[in-house]
Protein backbone atom coordinates (compact mmCIF):
# COMPACT_ATOMS: atom_id res chain seq x y z
CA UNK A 1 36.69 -34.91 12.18
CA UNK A 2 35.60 -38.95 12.19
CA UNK A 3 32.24 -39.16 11.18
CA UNK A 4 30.73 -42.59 13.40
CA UNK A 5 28.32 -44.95 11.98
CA UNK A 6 25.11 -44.37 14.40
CA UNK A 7 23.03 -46.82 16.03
CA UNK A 8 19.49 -46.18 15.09
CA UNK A 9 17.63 -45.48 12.14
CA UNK A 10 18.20 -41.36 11.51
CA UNK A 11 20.77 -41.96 9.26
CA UNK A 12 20.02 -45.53 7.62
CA UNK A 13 19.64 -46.32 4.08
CA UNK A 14 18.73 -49.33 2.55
CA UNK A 15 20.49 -51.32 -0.28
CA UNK A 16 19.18 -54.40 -1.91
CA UNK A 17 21.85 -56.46 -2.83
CA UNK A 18 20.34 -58.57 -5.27
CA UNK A 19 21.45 -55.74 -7.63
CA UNK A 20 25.77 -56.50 -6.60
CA UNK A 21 27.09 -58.88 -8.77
CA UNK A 22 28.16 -61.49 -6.68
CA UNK A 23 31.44 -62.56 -6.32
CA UNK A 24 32.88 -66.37 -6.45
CA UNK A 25 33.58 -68.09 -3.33
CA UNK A 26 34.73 -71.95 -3.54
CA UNK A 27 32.99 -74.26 -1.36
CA UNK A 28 29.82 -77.08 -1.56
CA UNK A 29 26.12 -75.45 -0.71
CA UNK A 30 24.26 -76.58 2.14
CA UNK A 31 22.92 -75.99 6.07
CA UNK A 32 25.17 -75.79 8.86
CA UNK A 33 24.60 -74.84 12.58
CA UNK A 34 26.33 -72.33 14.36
CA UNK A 35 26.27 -74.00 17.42
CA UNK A 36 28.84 -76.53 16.16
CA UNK A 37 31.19 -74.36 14.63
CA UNK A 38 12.92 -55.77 -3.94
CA UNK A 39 11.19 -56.61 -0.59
CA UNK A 40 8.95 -59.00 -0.69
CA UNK A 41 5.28 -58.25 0.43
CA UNK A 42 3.50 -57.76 3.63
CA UNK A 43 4.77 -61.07 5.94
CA UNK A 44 2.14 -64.20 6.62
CA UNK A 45 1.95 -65.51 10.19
CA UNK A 46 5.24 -67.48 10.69
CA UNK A 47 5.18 -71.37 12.33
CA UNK A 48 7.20 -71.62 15.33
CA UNK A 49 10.46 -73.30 14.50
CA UNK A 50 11.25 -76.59 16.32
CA UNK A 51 13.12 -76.67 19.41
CA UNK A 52 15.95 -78.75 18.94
CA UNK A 53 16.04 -82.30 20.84
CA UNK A 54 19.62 -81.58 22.35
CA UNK A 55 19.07 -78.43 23.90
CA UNK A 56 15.58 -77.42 23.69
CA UNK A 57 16.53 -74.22 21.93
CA UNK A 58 14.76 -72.95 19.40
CA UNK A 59 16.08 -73.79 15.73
CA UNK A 60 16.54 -70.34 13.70
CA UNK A 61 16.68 -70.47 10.04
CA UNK A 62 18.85 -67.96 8.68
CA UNK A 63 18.71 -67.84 4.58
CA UNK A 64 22.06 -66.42 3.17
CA UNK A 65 23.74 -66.49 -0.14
CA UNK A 66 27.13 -68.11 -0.68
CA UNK A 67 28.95 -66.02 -2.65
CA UNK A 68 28.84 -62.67 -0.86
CA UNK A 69 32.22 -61.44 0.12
CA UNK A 70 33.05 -60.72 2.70
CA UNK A 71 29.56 -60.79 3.90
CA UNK A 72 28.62 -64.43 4.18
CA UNK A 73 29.98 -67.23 1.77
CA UNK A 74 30.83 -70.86 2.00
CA UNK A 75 34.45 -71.52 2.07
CA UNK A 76 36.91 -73.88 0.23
CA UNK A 77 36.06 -76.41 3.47
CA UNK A 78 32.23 -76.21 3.08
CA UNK A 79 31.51 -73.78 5.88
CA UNK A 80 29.65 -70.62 5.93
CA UNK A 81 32.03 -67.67 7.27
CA UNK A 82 32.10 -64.08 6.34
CA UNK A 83 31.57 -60.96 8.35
CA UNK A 84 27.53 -61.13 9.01
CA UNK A 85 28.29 -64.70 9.86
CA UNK A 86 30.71 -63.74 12.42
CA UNK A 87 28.52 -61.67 14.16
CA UNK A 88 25.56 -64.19 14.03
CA UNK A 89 27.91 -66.75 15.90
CA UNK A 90 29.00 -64.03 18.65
CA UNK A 91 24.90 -63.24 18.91
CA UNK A 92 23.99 -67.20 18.86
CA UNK A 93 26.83 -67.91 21.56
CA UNK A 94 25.24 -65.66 23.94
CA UNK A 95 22.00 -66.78 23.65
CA UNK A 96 21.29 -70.32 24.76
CA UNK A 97 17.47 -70.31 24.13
CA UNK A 98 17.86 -69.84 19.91
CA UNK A 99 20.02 -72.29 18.11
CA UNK A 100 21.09 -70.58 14.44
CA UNK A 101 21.40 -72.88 11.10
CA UNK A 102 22.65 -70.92 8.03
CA UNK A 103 21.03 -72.09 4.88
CA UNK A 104 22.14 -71.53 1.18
CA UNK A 105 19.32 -69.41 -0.02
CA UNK A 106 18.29 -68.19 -3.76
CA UNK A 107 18.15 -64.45 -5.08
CA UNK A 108 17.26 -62.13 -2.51
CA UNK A 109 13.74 -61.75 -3.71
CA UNK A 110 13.01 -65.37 -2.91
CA UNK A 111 14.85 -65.23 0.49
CA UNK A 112 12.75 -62.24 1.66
CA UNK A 113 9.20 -64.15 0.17
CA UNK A 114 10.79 -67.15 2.31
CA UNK A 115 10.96 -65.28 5.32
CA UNK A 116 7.57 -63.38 4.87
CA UNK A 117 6.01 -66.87 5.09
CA UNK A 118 7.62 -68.75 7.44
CA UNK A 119 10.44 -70.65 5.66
CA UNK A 120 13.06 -68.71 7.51
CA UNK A 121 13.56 -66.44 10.57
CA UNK A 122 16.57 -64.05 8.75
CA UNK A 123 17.63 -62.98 5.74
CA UNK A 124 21.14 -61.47 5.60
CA UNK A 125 21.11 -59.13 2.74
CA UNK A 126 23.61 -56.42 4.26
CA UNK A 127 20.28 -54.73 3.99
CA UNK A 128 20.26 -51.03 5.05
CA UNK A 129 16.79 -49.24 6.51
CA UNK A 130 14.06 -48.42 4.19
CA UNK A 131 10.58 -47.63 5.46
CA UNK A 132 9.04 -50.47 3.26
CA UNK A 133 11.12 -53.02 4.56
CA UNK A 134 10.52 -51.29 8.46
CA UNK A 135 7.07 -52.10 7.76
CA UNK A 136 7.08 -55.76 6.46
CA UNK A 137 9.80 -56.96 8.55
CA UNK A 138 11.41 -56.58 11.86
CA UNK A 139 14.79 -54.79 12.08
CA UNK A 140 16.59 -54.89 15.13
CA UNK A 141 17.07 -51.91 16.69
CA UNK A 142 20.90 -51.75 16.74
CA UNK A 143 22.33 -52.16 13.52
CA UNK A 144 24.32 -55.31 12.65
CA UNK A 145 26.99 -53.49 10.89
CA UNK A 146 27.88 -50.46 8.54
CA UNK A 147 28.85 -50.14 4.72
CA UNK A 148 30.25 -46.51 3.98
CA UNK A 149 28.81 -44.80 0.47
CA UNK A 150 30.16 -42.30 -1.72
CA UNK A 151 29.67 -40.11 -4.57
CA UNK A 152 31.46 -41.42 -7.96
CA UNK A 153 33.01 -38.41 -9.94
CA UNK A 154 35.09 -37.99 -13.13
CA UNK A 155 38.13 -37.30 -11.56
CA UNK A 156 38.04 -33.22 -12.73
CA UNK A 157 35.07 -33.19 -9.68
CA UNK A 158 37.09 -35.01 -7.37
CA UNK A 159 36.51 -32.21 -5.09
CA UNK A 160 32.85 -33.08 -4.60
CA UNK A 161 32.24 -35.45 -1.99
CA UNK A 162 29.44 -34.69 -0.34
CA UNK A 163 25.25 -34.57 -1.46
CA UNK A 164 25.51 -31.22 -0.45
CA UNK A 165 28.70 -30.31 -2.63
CA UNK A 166 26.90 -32.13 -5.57
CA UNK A 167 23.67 -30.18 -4.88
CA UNK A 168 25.18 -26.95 -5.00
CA UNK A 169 27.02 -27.88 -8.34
CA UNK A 170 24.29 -28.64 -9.60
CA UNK A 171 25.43 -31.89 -10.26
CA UNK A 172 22.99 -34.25 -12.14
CA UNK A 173 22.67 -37.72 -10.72
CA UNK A 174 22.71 -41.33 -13.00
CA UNK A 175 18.61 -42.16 -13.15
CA UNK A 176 17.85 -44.60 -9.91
CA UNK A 177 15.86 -47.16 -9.06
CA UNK A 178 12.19 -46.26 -7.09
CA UNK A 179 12.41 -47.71 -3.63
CA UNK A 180 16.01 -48.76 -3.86
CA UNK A 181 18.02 -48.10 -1.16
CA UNK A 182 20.92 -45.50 -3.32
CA UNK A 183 17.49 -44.09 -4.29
CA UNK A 184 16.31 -43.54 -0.55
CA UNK A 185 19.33 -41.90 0.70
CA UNK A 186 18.96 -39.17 -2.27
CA UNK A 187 15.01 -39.25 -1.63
CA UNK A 188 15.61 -38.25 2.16
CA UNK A 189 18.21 -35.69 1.53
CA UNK A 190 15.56 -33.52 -0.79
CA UNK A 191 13.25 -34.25 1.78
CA UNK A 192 15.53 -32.49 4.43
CA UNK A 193 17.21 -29.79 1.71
CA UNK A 194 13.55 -29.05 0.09
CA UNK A 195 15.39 -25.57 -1.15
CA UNK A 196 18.42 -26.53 -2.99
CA UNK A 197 17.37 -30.77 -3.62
CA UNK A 198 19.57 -33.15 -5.72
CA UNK A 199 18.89 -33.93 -9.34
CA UNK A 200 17.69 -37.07 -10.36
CA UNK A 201 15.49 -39.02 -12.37
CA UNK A 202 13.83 -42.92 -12.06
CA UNK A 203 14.36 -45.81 -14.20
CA UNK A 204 13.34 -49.43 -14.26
CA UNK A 205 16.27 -51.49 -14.88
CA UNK A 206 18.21 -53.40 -12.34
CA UNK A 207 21.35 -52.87 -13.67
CA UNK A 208 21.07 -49.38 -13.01
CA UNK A 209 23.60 -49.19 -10.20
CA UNK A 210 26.28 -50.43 -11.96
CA UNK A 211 25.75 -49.12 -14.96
CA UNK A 212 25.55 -45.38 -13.58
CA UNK A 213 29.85 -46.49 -13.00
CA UNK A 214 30.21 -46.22 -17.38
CA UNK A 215 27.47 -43.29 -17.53
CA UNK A 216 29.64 -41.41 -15.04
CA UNK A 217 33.10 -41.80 -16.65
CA UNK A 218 31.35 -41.40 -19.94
CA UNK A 219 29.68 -38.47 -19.38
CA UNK A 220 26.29 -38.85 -19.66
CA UNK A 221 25.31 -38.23 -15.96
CA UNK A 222 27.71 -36.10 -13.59
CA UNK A 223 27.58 -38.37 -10.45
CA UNK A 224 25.85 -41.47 -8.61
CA UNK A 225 25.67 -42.79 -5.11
CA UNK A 226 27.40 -45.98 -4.66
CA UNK A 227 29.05 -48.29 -1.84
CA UNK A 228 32.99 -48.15 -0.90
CA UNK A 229 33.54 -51.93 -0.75
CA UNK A 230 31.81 -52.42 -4.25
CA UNK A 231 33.29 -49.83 -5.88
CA UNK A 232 37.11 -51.13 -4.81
CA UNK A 233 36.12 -54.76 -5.88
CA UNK A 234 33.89 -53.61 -9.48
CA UNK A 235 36.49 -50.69 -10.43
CA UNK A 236 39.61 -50.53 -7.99
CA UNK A 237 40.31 -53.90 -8.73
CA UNK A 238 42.14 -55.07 -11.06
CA UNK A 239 40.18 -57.48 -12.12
CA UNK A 240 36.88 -55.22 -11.72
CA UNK A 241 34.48 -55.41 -14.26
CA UNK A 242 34.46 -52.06 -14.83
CA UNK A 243 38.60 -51.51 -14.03
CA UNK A 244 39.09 -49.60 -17.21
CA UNK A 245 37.12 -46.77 -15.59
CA UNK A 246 39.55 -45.94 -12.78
CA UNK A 247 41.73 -43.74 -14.24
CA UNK A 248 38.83 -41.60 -14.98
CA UNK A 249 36.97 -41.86 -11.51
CA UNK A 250 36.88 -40.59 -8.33
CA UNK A 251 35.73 -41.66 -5.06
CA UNK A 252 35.40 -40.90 -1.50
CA UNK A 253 33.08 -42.99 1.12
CA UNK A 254 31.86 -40.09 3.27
CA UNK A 255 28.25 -41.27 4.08
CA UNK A 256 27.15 -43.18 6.91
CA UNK A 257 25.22 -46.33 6.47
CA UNK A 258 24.26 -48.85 8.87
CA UNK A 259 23.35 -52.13 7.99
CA UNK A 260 21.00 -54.30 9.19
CA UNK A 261 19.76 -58.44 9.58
CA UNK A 262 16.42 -58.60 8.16
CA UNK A 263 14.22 -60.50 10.43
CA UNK A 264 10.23 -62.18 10.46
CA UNK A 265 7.49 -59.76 11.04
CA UNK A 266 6.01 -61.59 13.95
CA UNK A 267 9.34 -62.31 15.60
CA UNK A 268 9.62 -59.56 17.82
CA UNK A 269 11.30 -61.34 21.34
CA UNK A 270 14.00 -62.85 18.95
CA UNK A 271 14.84 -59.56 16.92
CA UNK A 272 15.05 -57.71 20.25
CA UNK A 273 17.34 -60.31 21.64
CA UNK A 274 19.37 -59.91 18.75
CA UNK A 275 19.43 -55.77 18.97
CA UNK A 276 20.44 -56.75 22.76
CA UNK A 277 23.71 -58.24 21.28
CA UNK A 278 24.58 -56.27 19.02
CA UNK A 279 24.70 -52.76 21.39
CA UNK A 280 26.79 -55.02 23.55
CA UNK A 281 29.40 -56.02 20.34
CA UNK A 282 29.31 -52.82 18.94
CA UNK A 283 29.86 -50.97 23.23
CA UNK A 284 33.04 -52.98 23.23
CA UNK A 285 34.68 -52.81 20.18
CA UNK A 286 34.00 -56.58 18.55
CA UNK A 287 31.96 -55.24 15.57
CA UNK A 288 34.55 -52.71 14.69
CA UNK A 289 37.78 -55.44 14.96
CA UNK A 290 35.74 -58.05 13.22
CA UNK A 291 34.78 -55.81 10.45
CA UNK A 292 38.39 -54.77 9.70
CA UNK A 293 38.84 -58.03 9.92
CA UNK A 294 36.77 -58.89 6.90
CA UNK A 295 37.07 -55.81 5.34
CA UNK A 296 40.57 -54.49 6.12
CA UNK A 297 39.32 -50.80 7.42
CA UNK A 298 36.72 -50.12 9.75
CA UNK A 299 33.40 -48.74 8.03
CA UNK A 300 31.86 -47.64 11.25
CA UNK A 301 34.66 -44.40 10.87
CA UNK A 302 34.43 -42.51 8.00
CA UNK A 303 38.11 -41.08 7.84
CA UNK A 304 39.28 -44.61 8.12
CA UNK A 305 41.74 -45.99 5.97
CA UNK A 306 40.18 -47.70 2.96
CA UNK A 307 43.49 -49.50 1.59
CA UNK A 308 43.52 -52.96 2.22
């Protein structure tokens, strides 16, 4: 039975993705405008961007990095492409009152400050839903996309696949990072399985997520939460940093995750217009071709086929 990705927040996680390693994209930095072609904390009061003198639109800074396949990136020709940035273009093309300009941003702890206090308007971050960043930030109500997760096993568990399978097991989880979003998704299953919860423990560092990949195959820790397009490019691949792993790994994406564009506290008329959008993409099919598109199966269907 196909599991969907749902719109709405019941069965969001959030990830911060200044934890993935980033991967190399060619191309210069820089601004460009769509028209032509941890959280940070609590948000200050955001200056109103300036309309531009051609249309009288309203200029929308969105902060990005460039090297996130096949989220956003800057190509070989200097332009900013990638899935997110896709979908931005569909979203600015429809509305004739915003005018988007994609900037080259920092690490994602800088991006989200830079939005909290005006510099921006968006952060793209593939971010998914955490109650923290609800708070601080406004999320559109429709998600802007959806990024499968799955449960890592040594391949003798590769019949676990599921946080309830591992819960029964008894399965105990790589240590996770407090208010991550890997860490929510395990935080909210306890909360709704209070009788028969998950086993894990907290740890500082930030290399935590991909580490748990070696503590897994090693042995150390029985399991860890982790996302299906990662875990093809850091151990399916080749030329994965952690490659020499995959003969002893497992994995299935069987959780839902939506995704969503992180937008300014006080910006509340231009993340619903956005939300607007997005239920109409995602009502007739666009999100789903452009993210096989970009990723080559389509995460908003679980039973999807994940080759590329």
């Amino acid at each position: 039975m196909k599991k969907n990705i749902l719109t709405g927040k019941t069965v969001a996680v959030a990830l911060s993705l200044s934890m993935i390693l980033g991967l190399t994209a060619c191309g210069s930095s820089g601004a460009q405008t769509s028209k032509a072609g941890a959280d940070a904390s609590a948000p200050a009061t955001a200056p109103a961007p300036a309309q531009t003198e051609e249309s009288g639109a309203r200029n929308i800074k969105i902060v990005g990095k460039s090297s996130e396949y096949p989220l956003e990136f800057i190509d070989d020709n200097g332009q900013w492409d990638g899935y997110e940035i896709e979908v931005l273009r569909l979203i600015d093309e429809a509305l004739p009152q915003y005018s988007f300009e994609y900037v080259e941003g920092n690490d994602q702890t800088s991006n989200y400050t830079g939005v909290s206090t005006g510099k921006y308007q968006v952060v793209l971050s593939n971010a998914f839903y955490t109650e923290e960043r609800a708070a601080n930030f406004n999320l559109p109500a429709n998600p802007s996309g959806a990024s499968p997760l799955g449960l890592i096993q040594r391949t003798e568990n590769a019949d676990i696949t599921s946080l309830e399978q591992a819960a029964q097991a008894g399965q105990i989880f790589s240590p996770s990072l407090a208010g991550d979003g890997l860490t929510y998704q395990l935080e909210e299953y306890n909360r709704q399985h209070p009788d028969q919860p998950l086993s894990f423990e907290y740890s500082d560092p930030n290399s935590l997520w991909t580490d748990a990949i070696a503590f897994v195959a090693e042995g150390r820790y029985d399991t860890t939460i982790f996302p299906a397009t990662y875990y093809e490019q850091l151990v399916t691949a080749e030329d994965g940093s952690y490659h020499q792993y995959a003969d002893k790994l497992s994995f299935k994406a069987t959780i839902p995750c939506p995704t969503y564009f992180v937008i300014a506290k006080d910006e509340t008329e231009l993340s619903d217009a956005i939300s607007e959008q997005l239920g109409k993409l995602r009502e007739d099919g666009t999100l789903e071709k452009v993210a096989i598109k970009w990723y080559g199966f389509n995460p908003f269907e679980l039973d999807a086929e994940l080759d590329k």
